[in-house]
Protein backbone atom coordinates (compact mmCIF):
# COMPACT_ATOMS: atom_id res chain seq x y z
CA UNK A 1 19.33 32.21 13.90
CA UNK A 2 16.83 30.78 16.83
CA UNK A 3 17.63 27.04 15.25
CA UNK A 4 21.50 27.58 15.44
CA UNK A 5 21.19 29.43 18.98
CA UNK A 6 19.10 25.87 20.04
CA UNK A 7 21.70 24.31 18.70
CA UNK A 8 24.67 25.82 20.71
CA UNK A 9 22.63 26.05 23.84
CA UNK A 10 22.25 21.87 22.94
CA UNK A 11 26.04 21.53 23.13
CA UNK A 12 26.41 23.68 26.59
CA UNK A 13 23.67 21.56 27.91
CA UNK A 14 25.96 18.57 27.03
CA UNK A 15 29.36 20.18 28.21
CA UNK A 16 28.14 20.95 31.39
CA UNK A 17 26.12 17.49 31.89
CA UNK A 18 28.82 15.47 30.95
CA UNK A 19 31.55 17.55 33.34
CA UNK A 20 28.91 18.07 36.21
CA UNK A 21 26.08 15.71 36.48
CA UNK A 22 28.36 12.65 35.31
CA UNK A 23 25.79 10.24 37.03
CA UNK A 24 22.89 11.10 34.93
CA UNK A 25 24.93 10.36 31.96
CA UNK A 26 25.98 7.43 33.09
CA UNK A 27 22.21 6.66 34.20
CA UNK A 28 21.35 7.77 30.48
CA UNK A 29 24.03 5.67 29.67
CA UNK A 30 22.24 2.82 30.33
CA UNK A 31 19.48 3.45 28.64
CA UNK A 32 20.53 4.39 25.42
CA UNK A 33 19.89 1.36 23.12
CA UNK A 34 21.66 1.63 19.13
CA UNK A 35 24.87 2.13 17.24
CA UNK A 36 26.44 4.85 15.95
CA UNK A 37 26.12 5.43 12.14
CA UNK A 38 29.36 7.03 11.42
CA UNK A 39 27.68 10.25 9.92
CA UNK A 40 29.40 13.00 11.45
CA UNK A 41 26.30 14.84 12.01
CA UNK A 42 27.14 14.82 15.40
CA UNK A 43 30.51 16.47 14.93
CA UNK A 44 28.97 19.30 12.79
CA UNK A 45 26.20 20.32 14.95
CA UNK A 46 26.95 23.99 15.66
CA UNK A 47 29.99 24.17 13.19
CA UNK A 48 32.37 20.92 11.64
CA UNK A 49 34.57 19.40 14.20
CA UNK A 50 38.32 20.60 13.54
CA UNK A 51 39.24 16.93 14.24
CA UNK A 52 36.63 15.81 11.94
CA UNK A 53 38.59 14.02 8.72
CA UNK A 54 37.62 12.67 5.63
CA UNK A 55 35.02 9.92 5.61
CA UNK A 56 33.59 11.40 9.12
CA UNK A 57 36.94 10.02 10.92
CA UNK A 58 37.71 11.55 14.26
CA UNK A 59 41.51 12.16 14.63
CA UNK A 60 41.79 12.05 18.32
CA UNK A 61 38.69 9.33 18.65
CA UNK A 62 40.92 7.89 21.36
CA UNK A 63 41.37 10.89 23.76
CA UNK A 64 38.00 12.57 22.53
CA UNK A 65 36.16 14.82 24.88
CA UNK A 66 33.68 13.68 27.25
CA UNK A 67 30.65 14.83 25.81
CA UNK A 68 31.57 13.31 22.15
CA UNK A 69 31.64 9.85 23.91
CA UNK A 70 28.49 10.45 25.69
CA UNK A 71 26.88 11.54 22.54
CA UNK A 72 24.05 11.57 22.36
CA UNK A 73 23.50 12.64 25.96
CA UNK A 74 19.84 11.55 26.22
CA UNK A 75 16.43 12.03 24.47
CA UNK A 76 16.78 15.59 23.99
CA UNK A 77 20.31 14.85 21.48
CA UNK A 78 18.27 13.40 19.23
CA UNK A 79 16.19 16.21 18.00
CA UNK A 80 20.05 17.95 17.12
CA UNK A 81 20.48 14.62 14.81
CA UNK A 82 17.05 13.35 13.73
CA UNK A 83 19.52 10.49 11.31
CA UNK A 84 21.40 9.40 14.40
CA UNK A 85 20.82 5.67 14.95
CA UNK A 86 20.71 5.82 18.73
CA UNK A 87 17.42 5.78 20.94
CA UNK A 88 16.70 5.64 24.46
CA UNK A 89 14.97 2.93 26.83
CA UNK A 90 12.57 4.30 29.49
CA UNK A 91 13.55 2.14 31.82
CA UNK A 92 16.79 0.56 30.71
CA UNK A 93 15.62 -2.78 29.34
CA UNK A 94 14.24 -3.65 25.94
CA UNK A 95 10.77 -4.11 25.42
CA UNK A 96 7.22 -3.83 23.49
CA UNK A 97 7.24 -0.07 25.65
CA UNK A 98 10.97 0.44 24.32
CA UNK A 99 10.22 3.20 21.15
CA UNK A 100 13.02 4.70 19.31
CA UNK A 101 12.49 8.73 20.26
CA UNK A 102 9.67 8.38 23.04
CA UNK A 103 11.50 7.72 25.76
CA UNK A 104 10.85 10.57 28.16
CA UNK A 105 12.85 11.92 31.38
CA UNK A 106 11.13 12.07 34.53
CA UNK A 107 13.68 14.60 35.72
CA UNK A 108 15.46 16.94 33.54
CA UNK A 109 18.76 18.13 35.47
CA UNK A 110 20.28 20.47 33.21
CA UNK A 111 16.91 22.44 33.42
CA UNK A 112 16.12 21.71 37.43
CA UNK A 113 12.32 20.27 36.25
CA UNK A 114 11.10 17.79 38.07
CA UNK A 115 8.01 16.02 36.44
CA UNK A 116 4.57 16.05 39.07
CA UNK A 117 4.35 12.33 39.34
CA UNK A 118 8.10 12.55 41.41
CA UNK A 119 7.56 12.60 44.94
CA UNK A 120 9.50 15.94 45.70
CA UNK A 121 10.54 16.99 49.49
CA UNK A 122 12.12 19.56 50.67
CA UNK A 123 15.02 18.81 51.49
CA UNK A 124 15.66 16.29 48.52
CA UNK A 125 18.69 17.70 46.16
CA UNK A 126 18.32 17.77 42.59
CA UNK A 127 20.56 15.62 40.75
C-alpha cells in the first residue's frame, strides 16, 4: 500500500511538473543522458497504460501526453523504474563526475526545497 501510494504521488508529481513548471523539465531535459529501453515499465507504473499494446507499443506515441514524453522527469523517476536506461547529468555535459543515478537537484520544485548551498533572498521566486 505505502509503495503504490509513492507510486501515484510519483505520477502527480510528474503531471503537475510537466503542465506547470515546464522550464524545469526542459532544464532536466537537458540533462538527462540515455535511451529508452522499450520496456513499458514506465507505462505500468501505478496500473498498465490503456494505450499500452503488445510488445510495449504505445498506440497514440504520436499525440502522447506530456509527461510520457518527459519521462522520466528527473532523478527522482528513476527510483519508479530502477531498469529504465536513462540517467541524469549534474550539470548537463558528460563527464568522469557524470554517474548514472547520482545526479542530484539543487532545487526540488515540486516540493519548494531549496538545498543550503543556494543563495536564497527574499524576494527570489521559486521556480
Amino acid at each position: 500500500m505505502v509503495r503504490t501510494i509513492r507510486l501515484a504521488w510519483g505520477t502527480a508529481r510528474r503531471f503537475y511538473l510537466t503542465h506547470f513548471r515546464r522550464k524545469y523539465v526542459q532544464e532536466q531535459a537537458h540533462r538527462r543522458r540515455g535511451e529508452c529501453a522499450r520496456c513499458g515499465k514506465c507505462c505500468k507504473i501505478v496500473m498498465p497504460c490503456a494505450f499500452l499494446k503488445d510488445r510495449n507499443h504505445c498506440r497514440i506515441y504520436g499525440s502522447h501526453p506530456n509527461q510520457c514524453r518527459a519521462f522520466p522527469v528527473d532523478y527522482r523517476d528513476l527510483k519508479d523504474v530502477p531498469e529504465c536506461r536513462f540517467w541524469f547529468s549534474p550539470n548537463g555535459q558528460d563527464g568522469p563526475e557524470c554517474v548514472p543515478g547520482a545526479a542530484d537537484d539543487a532545487r526540488n520544485p515540486a516540493e519548494g526545497h531549496v538545498a543550503q548551498d543556494v543563495p536564497q533572498s527574499s524576494s527570489r521566486e521559486v521556480p
